[in-house]
PDB file of N, CA and C in Angstrom:
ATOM      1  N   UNK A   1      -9.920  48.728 -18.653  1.00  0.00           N
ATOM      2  CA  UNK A   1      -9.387  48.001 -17.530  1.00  0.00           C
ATOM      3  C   UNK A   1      -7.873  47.832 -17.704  1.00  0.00           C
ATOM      4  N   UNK A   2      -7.241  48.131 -16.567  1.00  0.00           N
ATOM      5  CA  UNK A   2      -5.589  47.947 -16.680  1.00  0.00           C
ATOM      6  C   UNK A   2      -5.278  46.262 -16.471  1.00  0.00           C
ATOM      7  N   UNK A   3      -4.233  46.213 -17.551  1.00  0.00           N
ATOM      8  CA  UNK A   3      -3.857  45.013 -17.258  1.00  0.00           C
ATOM      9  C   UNK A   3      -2.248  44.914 -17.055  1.00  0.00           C
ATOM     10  N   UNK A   4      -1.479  43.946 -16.924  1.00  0.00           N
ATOM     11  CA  UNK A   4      -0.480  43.864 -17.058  1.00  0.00           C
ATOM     12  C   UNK A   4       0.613  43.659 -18.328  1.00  0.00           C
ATOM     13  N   UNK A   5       1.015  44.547 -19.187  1.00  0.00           N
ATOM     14  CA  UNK A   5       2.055  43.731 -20.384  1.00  0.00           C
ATOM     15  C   UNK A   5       3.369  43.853 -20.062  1.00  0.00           C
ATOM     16  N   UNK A   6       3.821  42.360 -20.453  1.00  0.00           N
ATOM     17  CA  UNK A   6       4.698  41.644 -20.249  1.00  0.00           C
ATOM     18  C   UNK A   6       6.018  41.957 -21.209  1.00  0.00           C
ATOM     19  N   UNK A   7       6.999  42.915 -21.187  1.00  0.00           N
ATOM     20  CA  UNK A   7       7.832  42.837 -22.628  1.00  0.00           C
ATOM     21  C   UNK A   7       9.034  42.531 -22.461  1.00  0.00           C
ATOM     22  N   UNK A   8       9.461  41.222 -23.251  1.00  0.00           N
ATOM     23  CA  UNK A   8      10.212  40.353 -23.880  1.00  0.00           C
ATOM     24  C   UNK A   8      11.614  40.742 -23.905  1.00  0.00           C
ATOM     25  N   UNK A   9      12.778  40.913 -23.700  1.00  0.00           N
ATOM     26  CA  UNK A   9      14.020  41.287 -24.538  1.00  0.00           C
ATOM     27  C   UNK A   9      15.180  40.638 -24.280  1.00  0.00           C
ATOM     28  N   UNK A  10      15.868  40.561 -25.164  1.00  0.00           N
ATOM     29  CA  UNK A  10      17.000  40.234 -25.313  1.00  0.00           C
ATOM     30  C   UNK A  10      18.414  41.246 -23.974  1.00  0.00           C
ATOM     31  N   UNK A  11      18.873  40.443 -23.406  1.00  0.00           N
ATOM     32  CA  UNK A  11      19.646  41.371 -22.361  1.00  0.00           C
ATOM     33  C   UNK A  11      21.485  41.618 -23.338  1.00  0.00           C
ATOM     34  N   UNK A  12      21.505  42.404 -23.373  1.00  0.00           N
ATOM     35  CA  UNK A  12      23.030  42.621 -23.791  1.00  0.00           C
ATOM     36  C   UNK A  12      23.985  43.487 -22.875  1.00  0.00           C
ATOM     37  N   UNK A  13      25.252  42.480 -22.125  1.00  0.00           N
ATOM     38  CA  UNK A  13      26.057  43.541 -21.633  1.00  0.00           C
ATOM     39  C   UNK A  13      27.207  43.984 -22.663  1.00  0.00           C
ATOM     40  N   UNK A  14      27.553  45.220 -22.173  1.00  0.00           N
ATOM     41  CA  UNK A  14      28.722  45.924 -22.693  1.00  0.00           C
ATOM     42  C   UNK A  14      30.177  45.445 -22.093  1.00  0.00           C
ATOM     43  N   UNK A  15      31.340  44.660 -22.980  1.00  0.00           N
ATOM     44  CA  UNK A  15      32.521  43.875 -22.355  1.00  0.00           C
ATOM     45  C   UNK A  15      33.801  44.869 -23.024  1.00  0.00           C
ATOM     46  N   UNK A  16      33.179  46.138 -23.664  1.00  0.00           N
ATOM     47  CA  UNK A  16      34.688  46.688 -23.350  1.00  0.00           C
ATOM     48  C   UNK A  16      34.850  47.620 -22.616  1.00  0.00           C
ATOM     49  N   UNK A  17      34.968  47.130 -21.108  1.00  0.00           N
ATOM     50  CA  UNK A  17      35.399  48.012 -20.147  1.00  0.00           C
ATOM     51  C   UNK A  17      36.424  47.403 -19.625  1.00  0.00           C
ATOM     52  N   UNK A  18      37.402  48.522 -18.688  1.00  0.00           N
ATOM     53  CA  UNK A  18      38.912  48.647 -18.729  1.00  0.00           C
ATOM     54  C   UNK A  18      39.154  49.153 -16.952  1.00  0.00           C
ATOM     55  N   UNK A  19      40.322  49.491 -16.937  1.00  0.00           N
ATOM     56  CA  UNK A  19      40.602  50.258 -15.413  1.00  0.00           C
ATOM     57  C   UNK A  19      39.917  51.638 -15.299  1.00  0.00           C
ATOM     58  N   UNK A  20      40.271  52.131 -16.558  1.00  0.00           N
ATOM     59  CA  UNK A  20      39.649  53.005 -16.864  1.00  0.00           C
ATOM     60  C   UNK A  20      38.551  53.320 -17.346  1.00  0.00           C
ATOM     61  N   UNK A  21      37.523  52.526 -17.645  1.00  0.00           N
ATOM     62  CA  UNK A  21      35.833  52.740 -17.888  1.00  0.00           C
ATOM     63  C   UNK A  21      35.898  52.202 -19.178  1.00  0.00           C
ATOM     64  N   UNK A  22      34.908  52.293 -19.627  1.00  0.00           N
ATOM     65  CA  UNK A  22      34.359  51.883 -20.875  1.00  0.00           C
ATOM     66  C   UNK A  22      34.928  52.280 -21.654  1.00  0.00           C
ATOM     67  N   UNK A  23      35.212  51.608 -22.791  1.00  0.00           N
ATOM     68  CA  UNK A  23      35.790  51.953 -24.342  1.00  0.00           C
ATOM     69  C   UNK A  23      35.085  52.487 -25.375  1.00  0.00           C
ATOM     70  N   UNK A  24      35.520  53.408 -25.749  1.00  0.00           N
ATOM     71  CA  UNK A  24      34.396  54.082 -27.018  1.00  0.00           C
ATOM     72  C   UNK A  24      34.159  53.701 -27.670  1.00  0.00           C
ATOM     73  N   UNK A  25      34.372  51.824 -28.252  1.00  0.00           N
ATOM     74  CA  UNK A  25      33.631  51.540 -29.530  1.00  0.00           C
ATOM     75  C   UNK A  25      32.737  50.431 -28.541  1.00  0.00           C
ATOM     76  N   UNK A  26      31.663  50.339 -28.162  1.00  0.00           N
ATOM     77  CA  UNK A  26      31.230  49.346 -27.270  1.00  0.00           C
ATOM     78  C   UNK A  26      31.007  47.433 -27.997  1.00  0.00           C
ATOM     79  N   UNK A  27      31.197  46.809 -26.943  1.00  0.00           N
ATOM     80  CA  UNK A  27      31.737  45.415 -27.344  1.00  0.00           C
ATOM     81  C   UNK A  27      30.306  44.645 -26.565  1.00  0.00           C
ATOM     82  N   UNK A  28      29.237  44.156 -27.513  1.00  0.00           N
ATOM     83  CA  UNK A  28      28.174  43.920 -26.653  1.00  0.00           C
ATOM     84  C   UNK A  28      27.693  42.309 -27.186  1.00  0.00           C
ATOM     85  N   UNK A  29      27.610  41.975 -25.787  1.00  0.00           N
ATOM     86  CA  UNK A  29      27.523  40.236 -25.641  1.00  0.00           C
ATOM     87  C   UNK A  29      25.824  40.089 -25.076  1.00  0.00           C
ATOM     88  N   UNK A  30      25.470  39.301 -25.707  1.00  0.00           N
ATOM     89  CA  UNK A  30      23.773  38.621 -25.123  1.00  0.00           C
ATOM     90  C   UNK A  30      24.302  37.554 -24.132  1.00  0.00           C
ATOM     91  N   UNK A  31      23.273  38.160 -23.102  1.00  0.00           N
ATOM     92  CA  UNK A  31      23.734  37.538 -21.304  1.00  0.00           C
ATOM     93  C   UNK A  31      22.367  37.060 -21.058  1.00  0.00           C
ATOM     94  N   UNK A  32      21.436  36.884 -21.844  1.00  0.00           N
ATOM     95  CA  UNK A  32      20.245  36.062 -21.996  1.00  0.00           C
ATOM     96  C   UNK A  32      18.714  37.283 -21.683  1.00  0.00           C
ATOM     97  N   UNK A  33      17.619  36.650 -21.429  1.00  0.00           N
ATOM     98  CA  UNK A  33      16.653  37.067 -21.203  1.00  0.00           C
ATOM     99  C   UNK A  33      16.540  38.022 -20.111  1.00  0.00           C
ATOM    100  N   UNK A  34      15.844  39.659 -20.543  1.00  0.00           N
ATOM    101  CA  UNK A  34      15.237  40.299 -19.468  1.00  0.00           C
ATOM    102  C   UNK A  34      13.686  40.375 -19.604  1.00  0.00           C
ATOM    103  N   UNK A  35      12.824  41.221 -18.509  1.00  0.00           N
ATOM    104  CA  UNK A  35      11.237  40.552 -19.033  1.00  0.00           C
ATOM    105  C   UNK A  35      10.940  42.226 -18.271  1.00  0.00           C
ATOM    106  N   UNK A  36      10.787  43.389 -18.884  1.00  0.00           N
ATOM    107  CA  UNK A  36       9.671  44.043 -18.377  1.00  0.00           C
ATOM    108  C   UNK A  36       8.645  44.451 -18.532  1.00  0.00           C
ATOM    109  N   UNK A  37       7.933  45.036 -17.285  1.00  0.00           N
ATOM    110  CA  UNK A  37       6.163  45.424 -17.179  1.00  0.00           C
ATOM    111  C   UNK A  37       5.689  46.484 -17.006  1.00  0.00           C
ATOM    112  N   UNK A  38       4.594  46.415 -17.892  1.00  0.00           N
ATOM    113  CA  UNK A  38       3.962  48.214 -17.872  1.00  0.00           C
ATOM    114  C   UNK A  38       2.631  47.794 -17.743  1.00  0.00           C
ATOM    115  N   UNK A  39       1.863  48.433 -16.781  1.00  0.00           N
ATOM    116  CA  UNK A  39       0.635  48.225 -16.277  1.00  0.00           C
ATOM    117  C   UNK A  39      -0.045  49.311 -17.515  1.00  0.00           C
ATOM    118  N   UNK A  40      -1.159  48.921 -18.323  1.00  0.00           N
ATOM    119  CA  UNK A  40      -1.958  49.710 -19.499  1.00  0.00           C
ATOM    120  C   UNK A  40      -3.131  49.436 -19.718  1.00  0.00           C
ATOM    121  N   UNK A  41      -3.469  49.822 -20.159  1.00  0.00           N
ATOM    122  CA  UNK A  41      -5.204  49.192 -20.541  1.00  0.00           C
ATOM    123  C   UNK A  41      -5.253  48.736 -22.041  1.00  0.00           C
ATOM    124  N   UNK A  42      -5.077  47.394 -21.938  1.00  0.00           N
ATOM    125  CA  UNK A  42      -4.880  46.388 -23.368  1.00  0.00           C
ATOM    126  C   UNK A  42      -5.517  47.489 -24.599  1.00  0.00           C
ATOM    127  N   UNK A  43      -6.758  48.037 -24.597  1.00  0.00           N
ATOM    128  CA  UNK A  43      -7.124  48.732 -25.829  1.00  0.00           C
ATOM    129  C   UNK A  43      -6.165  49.449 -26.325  1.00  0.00           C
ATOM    130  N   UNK A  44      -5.897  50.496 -25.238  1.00  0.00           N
ATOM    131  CA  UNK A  44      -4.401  51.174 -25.590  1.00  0.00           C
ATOM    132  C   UNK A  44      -3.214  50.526 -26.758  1.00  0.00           C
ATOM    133  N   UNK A  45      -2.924  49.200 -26.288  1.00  0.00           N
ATOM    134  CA  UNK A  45      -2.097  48.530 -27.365  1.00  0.00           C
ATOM    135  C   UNK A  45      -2.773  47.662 -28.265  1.00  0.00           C
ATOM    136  N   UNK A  46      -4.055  47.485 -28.357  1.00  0.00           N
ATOM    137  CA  UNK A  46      -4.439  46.773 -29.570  1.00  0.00           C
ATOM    138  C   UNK A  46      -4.894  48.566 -30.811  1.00  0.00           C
ATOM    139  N   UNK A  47      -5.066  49.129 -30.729  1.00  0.00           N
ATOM    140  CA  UNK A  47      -5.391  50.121 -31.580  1.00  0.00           C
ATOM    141  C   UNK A  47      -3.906  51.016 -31.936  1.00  0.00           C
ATOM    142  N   UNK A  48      -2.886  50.498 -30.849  1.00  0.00           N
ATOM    143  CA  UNK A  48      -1.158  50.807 -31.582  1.00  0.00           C
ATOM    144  C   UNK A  48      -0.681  50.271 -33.164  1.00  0.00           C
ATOM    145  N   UNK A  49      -0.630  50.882 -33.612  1.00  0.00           N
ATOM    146  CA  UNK A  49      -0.199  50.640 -34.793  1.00  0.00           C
ATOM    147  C   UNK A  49       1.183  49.585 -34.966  1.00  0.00           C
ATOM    148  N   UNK A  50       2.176  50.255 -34.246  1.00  0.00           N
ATOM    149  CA  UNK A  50       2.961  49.796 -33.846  1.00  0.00           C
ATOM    150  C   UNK A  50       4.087  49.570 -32.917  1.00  0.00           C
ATOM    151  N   UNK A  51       3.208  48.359 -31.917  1.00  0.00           N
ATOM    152  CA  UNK A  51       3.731  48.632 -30.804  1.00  0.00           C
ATOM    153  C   UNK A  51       5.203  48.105 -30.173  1.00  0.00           C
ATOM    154  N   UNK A  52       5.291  47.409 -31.208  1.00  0.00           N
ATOM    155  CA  UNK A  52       6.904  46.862 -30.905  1.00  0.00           C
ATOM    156  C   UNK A  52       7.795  48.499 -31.280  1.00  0.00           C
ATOM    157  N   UNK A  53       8.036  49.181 -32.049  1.00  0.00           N
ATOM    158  CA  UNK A  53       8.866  50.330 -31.712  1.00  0.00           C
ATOM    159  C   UNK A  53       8.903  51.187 -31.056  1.00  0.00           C
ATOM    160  N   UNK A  54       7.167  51.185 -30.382  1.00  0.00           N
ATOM    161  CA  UNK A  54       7.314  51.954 -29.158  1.00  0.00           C
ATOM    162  C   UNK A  54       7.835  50.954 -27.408  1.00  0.00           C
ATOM    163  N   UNK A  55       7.815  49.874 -27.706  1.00  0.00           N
ATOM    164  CA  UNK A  55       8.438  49.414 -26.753  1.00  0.00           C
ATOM    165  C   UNK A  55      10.067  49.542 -26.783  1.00  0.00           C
ATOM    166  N   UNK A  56      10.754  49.509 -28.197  1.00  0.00           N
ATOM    167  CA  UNK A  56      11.897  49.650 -28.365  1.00  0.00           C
ATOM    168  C   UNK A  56      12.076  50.757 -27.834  1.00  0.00           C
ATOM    169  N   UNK A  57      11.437  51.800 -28.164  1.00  0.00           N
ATOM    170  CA  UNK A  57      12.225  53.195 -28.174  1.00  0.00           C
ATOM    171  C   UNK A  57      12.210  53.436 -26.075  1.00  0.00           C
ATOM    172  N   UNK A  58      10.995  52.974 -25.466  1.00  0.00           N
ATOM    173  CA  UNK A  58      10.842  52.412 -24.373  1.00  0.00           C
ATOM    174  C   UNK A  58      12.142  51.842 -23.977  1.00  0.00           C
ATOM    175  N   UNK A  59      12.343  50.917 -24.072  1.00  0.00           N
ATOM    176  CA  UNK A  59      13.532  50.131 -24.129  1.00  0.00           C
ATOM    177  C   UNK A  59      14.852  50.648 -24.131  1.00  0.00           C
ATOM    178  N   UNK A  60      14.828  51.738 -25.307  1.00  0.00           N
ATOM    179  CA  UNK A  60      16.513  52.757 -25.284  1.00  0.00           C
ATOM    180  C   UNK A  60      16.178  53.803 -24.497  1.00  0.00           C
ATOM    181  N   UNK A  61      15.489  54.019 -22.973  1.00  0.00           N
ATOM    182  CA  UNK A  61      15.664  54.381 -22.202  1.00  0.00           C
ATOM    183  C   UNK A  61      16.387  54.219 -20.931  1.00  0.00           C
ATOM    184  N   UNK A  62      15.827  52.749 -21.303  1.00  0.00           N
ATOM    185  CA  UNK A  62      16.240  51.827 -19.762  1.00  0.00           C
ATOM    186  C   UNK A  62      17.920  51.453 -20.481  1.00  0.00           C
ATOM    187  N   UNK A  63      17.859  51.419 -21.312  1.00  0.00           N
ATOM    188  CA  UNK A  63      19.719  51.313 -21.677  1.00  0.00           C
ATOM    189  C   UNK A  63      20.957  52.003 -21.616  1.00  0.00           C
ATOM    190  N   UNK A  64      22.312  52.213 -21.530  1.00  0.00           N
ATOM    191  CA  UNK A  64      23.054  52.795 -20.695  1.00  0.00           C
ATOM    192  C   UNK A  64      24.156  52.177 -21.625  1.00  0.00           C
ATOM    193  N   UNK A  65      25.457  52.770 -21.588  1.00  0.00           N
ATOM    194  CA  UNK A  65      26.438  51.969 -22.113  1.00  0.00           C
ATOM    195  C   UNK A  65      27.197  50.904 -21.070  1.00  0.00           C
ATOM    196  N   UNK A  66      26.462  50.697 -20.093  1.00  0.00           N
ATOM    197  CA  UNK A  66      26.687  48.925 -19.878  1.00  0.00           C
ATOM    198  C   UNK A  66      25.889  47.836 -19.606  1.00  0.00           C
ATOM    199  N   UNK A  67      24.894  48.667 -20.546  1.00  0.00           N
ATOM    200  CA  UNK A  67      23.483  47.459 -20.355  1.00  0.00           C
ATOM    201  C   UNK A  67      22.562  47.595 -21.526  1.00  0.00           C
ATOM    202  N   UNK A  68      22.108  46.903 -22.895  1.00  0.00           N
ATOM    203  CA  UNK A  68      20.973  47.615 -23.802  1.00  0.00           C
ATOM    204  C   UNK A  68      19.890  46.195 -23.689  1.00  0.00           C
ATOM    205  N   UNK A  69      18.978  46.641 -24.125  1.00  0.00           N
ATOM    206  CA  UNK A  69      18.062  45.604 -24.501  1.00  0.00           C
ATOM    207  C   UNK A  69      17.211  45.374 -25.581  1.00  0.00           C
ATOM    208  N   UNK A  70      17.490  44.592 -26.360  1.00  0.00           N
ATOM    209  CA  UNK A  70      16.607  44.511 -27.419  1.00  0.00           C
ATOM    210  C   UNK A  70      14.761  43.936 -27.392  1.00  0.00           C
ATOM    211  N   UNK A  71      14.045  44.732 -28.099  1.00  0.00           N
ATOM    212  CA  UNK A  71      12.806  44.299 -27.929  1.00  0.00           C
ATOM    213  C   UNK A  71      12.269  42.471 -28.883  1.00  0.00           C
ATOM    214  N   UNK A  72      12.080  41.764 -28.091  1.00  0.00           N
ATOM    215  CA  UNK A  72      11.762  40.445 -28.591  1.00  0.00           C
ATOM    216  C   UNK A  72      10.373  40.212 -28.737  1.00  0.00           C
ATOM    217  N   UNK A  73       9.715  41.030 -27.827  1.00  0.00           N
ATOM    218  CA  UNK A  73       7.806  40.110 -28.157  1.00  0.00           C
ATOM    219  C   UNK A  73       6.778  41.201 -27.051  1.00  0.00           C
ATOM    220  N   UNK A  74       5.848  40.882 -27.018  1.00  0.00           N
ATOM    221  CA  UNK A  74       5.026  41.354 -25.519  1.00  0.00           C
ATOM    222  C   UNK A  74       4.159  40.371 -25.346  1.00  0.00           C
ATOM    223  N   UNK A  75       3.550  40.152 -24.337  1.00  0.00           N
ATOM    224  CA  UNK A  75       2.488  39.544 -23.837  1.00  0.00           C
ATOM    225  C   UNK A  75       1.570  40.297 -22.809  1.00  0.00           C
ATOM    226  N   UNK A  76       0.281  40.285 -23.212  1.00  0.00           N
ATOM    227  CA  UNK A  76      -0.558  40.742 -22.087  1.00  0.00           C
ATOM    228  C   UNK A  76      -1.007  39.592 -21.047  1.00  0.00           C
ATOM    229  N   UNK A  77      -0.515  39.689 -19.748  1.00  0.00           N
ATOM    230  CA  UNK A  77      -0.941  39.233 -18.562  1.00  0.00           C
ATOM    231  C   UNK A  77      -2.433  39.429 -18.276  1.00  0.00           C
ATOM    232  N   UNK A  78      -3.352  38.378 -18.186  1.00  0.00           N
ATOM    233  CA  UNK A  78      -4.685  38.434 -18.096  1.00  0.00           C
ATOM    234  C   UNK A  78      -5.284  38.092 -16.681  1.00  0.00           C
ATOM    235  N   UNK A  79      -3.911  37.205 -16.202  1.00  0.00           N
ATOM    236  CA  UNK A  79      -4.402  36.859 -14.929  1.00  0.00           C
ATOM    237  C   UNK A  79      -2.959  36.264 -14.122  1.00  0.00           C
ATOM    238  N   UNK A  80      -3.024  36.175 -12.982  1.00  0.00           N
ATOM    239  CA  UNK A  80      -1.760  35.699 -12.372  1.00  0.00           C
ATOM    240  C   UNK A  80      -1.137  34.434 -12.959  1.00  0.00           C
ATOM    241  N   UNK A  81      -0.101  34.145 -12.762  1.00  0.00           N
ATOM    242  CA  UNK A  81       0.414  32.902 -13.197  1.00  0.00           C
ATOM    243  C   UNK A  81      -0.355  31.881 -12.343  1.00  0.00           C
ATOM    244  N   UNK A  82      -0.509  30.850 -12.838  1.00  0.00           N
ATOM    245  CA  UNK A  82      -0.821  28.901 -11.957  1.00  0.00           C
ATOM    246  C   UNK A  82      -0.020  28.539 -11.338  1.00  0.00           C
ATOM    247  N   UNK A  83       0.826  28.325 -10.080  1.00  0.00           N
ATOM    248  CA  UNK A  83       1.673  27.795  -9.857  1.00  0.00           C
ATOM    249  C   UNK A  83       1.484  26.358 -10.262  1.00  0.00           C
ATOM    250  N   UNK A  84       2.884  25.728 -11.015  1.00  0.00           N
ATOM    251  CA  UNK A  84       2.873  23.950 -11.714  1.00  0.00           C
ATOM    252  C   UNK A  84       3.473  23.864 -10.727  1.00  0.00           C
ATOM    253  N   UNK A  85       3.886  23.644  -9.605  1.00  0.00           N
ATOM    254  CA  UNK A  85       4.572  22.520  -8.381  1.00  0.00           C
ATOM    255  C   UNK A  85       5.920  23.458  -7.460  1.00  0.00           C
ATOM    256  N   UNK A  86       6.554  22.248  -7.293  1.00  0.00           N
ATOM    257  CA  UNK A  86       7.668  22.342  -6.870  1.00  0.00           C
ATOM    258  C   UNK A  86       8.690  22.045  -7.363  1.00  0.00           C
ATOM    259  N   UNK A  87       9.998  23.001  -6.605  1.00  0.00           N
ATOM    260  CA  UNK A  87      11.349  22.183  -7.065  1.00  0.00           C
ATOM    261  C   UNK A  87      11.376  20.731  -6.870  1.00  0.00           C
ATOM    262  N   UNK A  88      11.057  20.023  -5.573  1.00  0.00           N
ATOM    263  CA  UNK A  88      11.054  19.069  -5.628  1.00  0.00           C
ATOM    264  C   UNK A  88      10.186  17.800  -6.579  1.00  0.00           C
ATOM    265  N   UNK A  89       8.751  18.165  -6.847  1.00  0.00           N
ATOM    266  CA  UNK A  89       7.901  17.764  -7.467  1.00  0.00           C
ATOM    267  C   UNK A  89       9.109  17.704  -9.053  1.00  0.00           C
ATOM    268  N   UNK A  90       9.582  18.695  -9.342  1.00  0.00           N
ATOM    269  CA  UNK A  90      10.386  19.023 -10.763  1.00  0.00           C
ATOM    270  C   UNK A  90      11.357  17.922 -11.026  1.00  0.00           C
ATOM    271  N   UNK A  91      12.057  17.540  -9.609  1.00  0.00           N
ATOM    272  CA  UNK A  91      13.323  16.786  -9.713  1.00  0.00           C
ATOM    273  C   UNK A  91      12.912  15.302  -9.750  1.00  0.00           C
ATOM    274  N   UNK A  92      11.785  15.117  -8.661  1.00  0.00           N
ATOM    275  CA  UNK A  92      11.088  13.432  -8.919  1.00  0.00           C
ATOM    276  C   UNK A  92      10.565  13.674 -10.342  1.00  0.00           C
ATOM    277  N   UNK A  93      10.300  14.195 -10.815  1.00  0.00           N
ATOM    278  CA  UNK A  93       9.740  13.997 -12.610  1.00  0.00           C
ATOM    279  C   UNK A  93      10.767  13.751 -13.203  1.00  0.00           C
ATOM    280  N   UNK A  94      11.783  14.574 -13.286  1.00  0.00           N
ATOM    281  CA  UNK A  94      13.172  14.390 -14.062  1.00  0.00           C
ATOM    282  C   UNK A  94      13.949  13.270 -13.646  1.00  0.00           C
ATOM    283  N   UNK A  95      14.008  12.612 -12.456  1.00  0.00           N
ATOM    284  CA  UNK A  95      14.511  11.982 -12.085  1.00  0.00           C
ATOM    285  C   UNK A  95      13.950  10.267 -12.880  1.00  0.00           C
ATOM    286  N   UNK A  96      12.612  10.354 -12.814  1.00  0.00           N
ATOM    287  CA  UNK A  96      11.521   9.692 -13.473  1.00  0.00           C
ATOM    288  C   UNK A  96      11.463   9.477 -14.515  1.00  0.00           C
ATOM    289  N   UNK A  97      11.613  10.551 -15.500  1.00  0.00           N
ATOM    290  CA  UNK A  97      11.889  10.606 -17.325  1.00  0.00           C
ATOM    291  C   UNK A  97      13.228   9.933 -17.534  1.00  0.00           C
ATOM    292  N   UNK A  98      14.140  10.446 -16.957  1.00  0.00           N
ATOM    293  CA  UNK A  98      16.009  10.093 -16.972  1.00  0.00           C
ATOM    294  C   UNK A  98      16.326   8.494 -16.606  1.00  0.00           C
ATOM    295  N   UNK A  99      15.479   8.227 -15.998  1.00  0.00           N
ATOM    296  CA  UNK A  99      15.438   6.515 -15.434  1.00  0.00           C
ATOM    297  C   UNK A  99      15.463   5.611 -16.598  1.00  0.00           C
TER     298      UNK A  99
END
Protein backbone atom coordinates (compact mmCIF):
# COMPACT_ATOMS: atom_id res chain seq x y z
CA UNK A 1 0.00 0.00 0.00
CA UNK A 2 1.35 3.53 -0.94
CA UNK A 3 1.73 5.84 1.60
CA UNK A 4 2.98 9.16 1.98
CA UNK A 5 6.87 9.96 3.32
CA UNK A 6 7.46 13.00 4.65
CA UNK A 7 11.38 14.18 4.30
CA UNK A 8 12.78 16.58 6.68
CA UNK A 9 15.64 19.13 5.62
CA UNK A 10 17.47 21.69 6.45
CA UNK A 11 16.99 24.66 3.63
CA UNK A 12 20.33 26.42 2.74
CA UNK A 13 20.59 29.47 0.44
CA UNK A 14 23.65 30.36 -1.51
CA UNK A 15 24.72 34.43 -0.49
CA UNK A 16 27.61 34.76 -2.76
CA UNK A 17 25.96 36.16 -5.56
CA UNK A 18 26.96 39.42 -7.33
CA UNK A 19 25.85 41.57 -10.58
CA UNK A 20 27.40 39.15 -12.10
CA UNK A 21 26.06 35.66 -10.79
CA UNK A 22 27.29 33.54 -8.38
CA UNK A 23 30.76 33.29 -6.98
CA UNK A 24 32.81 30.23 -7.30
CA UNK A 25 33.48 29.53 -3.78
CA UNK A 26 29.70 29.28 -2.62
CA UNK A 27 28.69 31.16 0.73
CA UNK A 28 25.74 29.04 2.22
CA UNK A 29 23.35 30.30 5.00
CA UNK A 30 20.39 28.00 6.71
CA UNK A 31 17.05 29.94 5.80
CA UNK A 32 15.22 27.31 7.94
CA UNK A 33 13.03 24.27 7.23
CA UNK A 34 12.03 22.58 3.82
CA UNK A 35 9.64 19.34 4.00
CA UNK A 36 9.49 16.99 0.92
CA UNK A 37 7.16 14.04 -0.32
CA UNK A 38 7.47 10.88 -2.05
CA UNK A 39 4.46 8.76 -2.33
CA UNK A 40 6.08 4.73 -1.65
CA UNK A 41 4.97 1.80 -0.20
CA UNK A 42 6.37 1.97 3.54
CA UNK A 43 7.88 -1.78 3.05
CA UNK A 44 9.98 -0.34 0.42
CA UNK A 45 11.68 1.85 3.21
CA UNK A 46 11.54 -0.34 6.15
CA UNK A 47 13.72 -3.21 4.38
CA UNK A 48 16.22 0.05 3.15
CA UNK A 49 19.16 -0.40 4.70
CA UNK A 50 19.83 2.93 4.49
CA UNK A 51 17.49 5.25 3.90
CA UNK A 52 18.66 8.51 4.99
CA UNK A 53 21.52 8.51 2.10
CA UNK A 54 19.27 7.65 -0.31
CA UNK A 55 17.14 10.52 0.54
CA UNK A 56 20.32 12.65 0.60
CA UNK A 57 21.55 11.66 -2.60
CA UNK A 58 17.61 12.36 -3.56
CA UNK A 59 18.08 15.56 -2.12
CA UNK A 60 21.46 16.57 -4.28
CA UNK A 61 19.18 16.51 -7.04
CA UNK A 62 16.73 18.95 -6.11
CA UNK A 63 19.89 21.26 -5.27
CA UNK A 64 21.42 23.87 -7.53
CA UNK A 65 24.04 26.42 -6.65
CA UNK A 66 21.41 28.68 -5.15
CA UNK A 67 19.57 26.38 -3.17
CA UNK A 68 20.94 22.83 -1.25
CA UNK A 69 19.24 20.88 1.27
CA UNK A 70 20.35 18.89 3.85
CA UNK A 71 18.64 15.60 4.85
CA UNK A 72 17.28 15.92 8.65
CA UNK A 73 14.71 12.93 9.33
CA UNK A 74 11.61 11.23 7.41
CA UNK A 75 8.34 10.49 8.53
CA UNK A 76 5.77 8.22 7.12
CA UNK A 77 2.32 9.91 6.76
CA UNK A 78 -0.31 7.29 7.80
CA UNK A 79 -3.15 9.41 7.57
CA UNK A 80 -4.11 13.08 6.93
CA UNK A 81 -3.26 15.61 9.41
CA UNK A 82 -6.25 16.60 12.44
CA UNK A 83 -6.91 19.95 12.00
CA UNK A 84 -6.15 21.63 16.02
CA UNK A 85 -8.31 24.95 15.38
CA UNK A 86 -7.88 28.20 14.33
CA UNK A 87 -5.82 31.25 14.00
CA UNK A 88 -8.15 32.76 16.03
CA UNK A 89 -8.86 29.88 18.53
CA UNK A 90 -4.55 30.13 18.66
CA UNK A 91 -4.56 33.84 19.63
CA UNK A 92 -7.51 33.57 22.48
CA UNK A 93 -5.18 30.73 23.98
CA UNK A 94 -2.09 32.84 23.83
CA UNK A 95 -3.72 35.67 24.74
CA UNK A 96 -5.03 33.48 27.84
CA UNK A 97 -1.54 31.87 28.86
CA UNK A 98 0.21 35.63 28.51
CA UNK A 99 -2.50 37.13 30.93
Amino acid sequence: MKSTVLVHTQYFENYNVGPEGFGEVPHWKPKGGHTFSIEMDADTLFYCDNPQAVFQKMLDEQSSIAEQFEYIDYEIQWQEPTPLGTEDQFIKHMQAIEA
